[in-house]
N, C-alpha and C. Protein backbone atom coordinates (compact mmCIF):
# COMPACT_ATOMS: atom_id res chain seq x y z
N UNK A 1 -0.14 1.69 20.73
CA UNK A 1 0.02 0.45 21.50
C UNK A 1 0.47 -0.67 20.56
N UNK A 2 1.64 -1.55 20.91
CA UNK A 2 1.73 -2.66 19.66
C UNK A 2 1.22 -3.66 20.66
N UNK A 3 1.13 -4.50 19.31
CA UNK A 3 0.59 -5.91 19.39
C UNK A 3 1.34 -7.01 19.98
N UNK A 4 0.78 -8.22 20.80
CA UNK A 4 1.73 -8.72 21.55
C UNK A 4 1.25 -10.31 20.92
N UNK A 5 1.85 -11.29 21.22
CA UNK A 5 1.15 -12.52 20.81
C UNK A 5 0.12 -13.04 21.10
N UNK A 6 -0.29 -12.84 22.38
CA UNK A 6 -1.86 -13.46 23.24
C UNK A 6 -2.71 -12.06 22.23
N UNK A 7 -2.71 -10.20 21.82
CA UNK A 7 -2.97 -9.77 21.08
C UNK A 7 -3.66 -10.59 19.95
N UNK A 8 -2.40 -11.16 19.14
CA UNK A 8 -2.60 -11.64 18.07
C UNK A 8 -3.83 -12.86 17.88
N UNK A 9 -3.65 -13.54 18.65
CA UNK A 9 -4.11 -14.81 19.09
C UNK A 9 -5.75 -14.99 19.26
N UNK A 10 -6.12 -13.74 20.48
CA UNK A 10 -7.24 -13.32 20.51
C UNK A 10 -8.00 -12.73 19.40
N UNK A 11 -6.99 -11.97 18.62
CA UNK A 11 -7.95 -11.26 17.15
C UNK A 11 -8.24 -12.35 16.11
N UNK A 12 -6.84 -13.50 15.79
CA UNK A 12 -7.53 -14.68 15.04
C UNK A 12 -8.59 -15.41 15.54
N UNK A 13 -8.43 -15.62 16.86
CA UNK A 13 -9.41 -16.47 17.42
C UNK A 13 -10.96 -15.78 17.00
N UNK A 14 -11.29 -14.94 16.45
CA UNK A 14 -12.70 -14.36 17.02
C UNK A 14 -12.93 -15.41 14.87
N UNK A 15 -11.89 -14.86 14.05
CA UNK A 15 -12.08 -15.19 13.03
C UNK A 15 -11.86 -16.85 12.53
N UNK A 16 -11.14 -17.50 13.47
CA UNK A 16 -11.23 -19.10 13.69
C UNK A 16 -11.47 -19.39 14.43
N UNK A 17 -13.18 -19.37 15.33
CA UNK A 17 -13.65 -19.60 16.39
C UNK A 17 -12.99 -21.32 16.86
N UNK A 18 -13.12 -22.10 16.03
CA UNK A 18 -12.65 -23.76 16.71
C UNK A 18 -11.39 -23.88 16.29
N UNK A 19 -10.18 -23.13 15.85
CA UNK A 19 -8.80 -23.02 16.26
C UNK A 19 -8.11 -23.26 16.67
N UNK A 20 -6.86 -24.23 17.11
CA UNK A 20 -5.71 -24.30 17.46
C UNK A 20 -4.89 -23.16 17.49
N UNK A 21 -4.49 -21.92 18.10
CA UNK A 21 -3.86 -20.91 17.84
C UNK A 21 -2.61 -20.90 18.41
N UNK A 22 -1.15 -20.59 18.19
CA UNK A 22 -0.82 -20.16 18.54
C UNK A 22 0.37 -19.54 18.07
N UNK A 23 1.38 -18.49 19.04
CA UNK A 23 2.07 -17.51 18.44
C UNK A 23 3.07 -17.19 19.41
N UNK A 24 3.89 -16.46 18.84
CA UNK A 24 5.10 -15.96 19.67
C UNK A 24 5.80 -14.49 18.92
N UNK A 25 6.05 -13.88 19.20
CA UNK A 25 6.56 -12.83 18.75
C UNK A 25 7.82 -12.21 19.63
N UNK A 26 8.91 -11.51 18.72
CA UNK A 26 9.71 -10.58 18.98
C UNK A 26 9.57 -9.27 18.47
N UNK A 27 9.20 -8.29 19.33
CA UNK A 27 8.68 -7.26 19.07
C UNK A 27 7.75 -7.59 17.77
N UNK A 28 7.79 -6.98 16.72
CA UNK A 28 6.75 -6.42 16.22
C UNK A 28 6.95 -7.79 14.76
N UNK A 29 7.84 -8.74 14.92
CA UNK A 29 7.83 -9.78 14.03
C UNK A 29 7.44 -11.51 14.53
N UNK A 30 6.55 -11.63 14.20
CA UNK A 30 5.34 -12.86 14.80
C UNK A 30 5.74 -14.15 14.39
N UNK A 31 5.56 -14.54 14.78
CA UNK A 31 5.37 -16.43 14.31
C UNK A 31 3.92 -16.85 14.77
N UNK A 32 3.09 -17.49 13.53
CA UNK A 32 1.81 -17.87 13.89
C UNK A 32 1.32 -19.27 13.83
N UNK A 33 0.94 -20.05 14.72
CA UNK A 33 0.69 -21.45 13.73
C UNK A 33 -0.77 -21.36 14.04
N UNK A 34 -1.62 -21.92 13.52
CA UNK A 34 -3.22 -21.81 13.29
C UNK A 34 -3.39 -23.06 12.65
N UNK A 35 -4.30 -23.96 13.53
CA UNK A 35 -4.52 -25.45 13.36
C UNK A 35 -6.13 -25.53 12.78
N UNK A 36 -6.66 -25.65 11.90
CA UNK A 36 -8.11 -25.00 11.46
C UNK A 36 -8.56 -26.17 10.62
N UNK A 37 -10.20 -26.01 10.51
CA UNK A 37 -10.24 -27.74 9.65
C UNK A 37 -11.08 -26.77 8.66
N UNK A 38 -10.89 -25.76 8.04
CA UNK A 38 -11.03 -24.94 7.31
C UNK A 38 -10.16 -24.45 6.14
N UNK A 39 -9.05 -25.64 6.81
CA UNK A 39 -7.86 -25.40 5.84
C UNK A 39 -7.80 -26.84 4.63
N UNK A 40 -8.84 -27.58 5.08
CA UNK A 40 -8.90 -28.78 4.36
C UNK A 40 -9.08 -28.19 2.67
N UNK A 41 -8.51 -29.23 1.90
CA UNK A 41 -8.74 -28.84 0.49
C UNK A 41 -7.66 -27.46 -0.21
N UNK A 42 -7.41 -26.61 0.92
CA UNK A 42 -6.82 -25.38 0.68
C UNK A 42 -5.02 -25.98 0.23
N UNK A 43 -4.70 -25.54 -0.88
CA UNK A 43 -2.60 -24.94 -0.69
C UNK A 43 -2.08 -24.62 0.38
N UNK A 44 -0.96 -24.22 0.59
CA UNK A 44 -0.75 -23.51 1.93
C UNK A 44 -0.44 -21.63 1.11
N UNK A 45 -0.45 -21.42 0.05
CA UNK A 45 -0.56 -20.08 0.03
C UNK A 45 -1.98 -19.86 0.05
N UNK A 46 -2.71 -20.55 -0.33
CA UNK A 46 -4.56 -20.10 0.02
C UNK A 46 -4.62 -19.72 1.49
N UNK A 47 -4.11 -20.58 2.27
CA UNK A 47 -4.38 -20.97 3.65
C UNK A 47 -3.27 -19.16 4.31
N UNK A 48 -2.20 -19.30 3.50
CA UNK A 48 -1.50 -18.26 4.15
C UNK A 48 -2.43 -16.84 4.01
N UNK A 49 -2.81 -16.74 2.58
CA UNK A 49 -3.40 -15.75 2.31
C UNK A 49 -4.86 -15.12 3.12
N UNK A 50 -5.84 -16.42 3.39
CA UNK A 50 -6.87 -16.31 4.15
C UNK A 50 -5.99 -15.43 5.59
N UNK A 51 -5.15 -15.98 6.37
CA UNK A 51 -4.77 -15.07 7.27
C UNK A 51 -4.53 -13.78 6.75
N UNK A 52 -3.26 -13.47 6.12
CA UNK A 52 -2.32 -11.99 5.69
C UNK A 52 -4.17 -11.36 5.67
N UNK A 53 -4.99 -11.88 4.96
CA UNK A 53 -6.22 -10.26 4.55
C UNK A 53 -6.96 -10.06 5.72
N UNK A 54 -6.87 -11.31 6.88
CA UNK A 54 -7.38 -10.83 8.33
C UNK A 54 -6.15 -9.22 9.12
N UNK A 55 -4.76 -9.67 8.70
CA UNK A 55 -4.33 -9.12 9.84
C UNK A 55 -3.88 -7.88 8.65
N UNK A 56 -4.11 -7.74 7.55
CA UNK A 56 -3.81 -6.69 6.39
C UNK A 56 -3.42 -5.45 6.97
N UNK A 57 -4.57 -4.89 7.64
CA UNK A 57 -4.29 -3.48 8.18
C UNK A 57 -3.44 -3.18 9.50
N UNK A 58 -2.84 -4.59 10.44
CA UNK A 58 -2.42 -4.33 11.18
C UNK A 58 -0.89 -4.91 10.84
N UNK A 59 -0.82 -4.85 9.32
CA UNK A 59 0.62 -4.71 8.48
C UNK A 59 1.03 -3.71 8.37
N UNK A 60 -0.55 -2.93 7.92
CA UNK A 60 -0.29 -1.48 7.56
C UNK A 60 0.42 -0.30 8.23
N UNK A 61 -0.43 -0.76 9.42
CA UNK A 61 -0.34 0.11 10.44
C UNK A 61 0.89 0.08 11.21
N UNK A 62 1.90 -0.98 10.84
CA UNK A 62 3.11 -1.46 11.44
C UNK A 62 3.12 -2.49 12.81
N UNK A 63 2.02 -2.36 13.27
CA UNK A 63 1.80 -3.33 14.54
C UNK A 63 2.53 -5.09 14.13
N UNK A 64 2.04 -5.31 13.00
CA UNK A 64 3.18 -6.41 12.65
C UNK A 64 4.02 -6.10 11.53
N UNK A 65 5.28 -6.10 11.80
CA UNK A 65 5.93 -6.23 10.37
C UNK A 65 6.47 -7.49 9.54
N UNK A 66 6.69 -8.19 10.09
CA UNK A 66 7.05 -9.59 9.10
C UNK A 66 6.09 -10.63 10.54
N UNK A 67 5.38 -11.57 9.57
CA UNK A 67 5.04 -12.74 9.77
C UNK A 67 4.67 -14.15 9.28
N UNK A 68 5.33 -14.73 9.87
CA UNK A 68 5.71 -16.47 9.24
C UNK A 68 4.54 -16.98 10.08
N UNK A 69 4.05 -17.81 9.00
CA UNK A 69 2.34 -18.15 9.32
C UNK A 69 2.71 -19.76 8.85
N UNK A 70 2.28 -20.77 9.61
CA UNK A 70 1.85 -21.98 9.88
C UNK A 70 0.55 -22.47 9.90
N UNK A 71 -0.48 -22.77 8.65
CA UNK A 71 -1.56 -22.74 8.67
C UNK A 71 -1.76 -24.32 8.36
N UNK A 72 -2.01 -25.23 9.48
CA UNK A 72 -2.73 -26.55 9.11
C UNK A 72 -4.03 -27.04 9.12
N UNK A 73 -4.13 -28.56 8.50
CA UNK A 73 -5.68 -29.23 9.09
C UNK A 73 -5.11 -29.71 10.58
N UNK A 74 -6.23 -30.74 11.36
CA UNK A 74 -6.24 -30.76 12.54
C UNK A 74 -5.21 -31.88 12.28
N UNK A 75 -5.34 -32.82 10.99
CA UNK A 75 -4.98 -34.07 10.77
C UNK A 75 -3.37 -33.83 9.91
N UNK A 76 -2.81 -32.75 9.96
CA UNK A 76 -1.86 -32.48 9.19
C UNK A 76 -0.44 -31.92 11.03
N UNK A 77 -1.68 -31.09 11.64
CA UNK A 77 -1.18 -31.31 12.83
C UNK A 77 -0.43 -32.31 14.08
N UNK A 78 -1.78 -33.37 13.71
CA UNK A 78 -1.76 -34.40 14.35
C UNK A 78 -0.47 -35.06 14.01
N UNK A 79 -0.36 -35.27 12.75
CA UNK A 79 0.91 -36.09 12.15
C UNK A 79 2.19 -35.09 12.61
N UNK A 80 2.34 -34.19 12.49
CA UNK A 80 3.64 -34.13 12.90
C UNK A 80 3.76 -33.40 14.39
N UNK A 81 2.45 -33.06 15.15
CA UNK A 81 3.44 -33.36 16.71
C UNK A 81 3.02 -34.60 17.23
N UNK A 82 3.21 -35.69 16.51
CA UNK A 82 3.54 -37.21 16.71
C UNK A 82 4.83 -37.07 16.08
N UNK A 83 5.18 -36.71 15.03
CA UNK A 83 6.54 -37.09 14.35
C UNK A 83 7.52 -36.50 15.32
């Protein structure tokens, strides 16, 4: 069975319970943005990386093959869907 975006969405969500999630995919290559106040203090490769080792095995497994990950604070959000 592959993975679909509401898929995706639901499996981050369990691991960023207060989350902004969301996603879109073409077939089996994702776009993710994840709005988290967990990301405070973090790089954005920290922030990327905390995702990639959630969805690791469902790299493996091919269910996703390429994904472009958008990982903000709430306040990094805020600013640019105002901009």
């Amino acid at each position: 069975m592959s993975m679909n975006a509401d898929d995706l969405i639901a499996f981050l969500q369990t691991h960023f319970p207060d989350a902004f999630i969301q996603a879109a995919n073409q077939g089996n290559k994702f776009d993710v943005r994840v709005v988290d106040a967990s990301f405070e203090g973090k790089r954005a490769v920290q922030r990327q990386q905390a995702i990639y080792a959630l969805v690791n095995d469902k790299i493996a497994s091919g269910d996703i093959h390429a994904l472009n990950i958008q990982a903000l604070t709430p306040a990094e959000w805020d600013a640019q869907s105002k901009g």
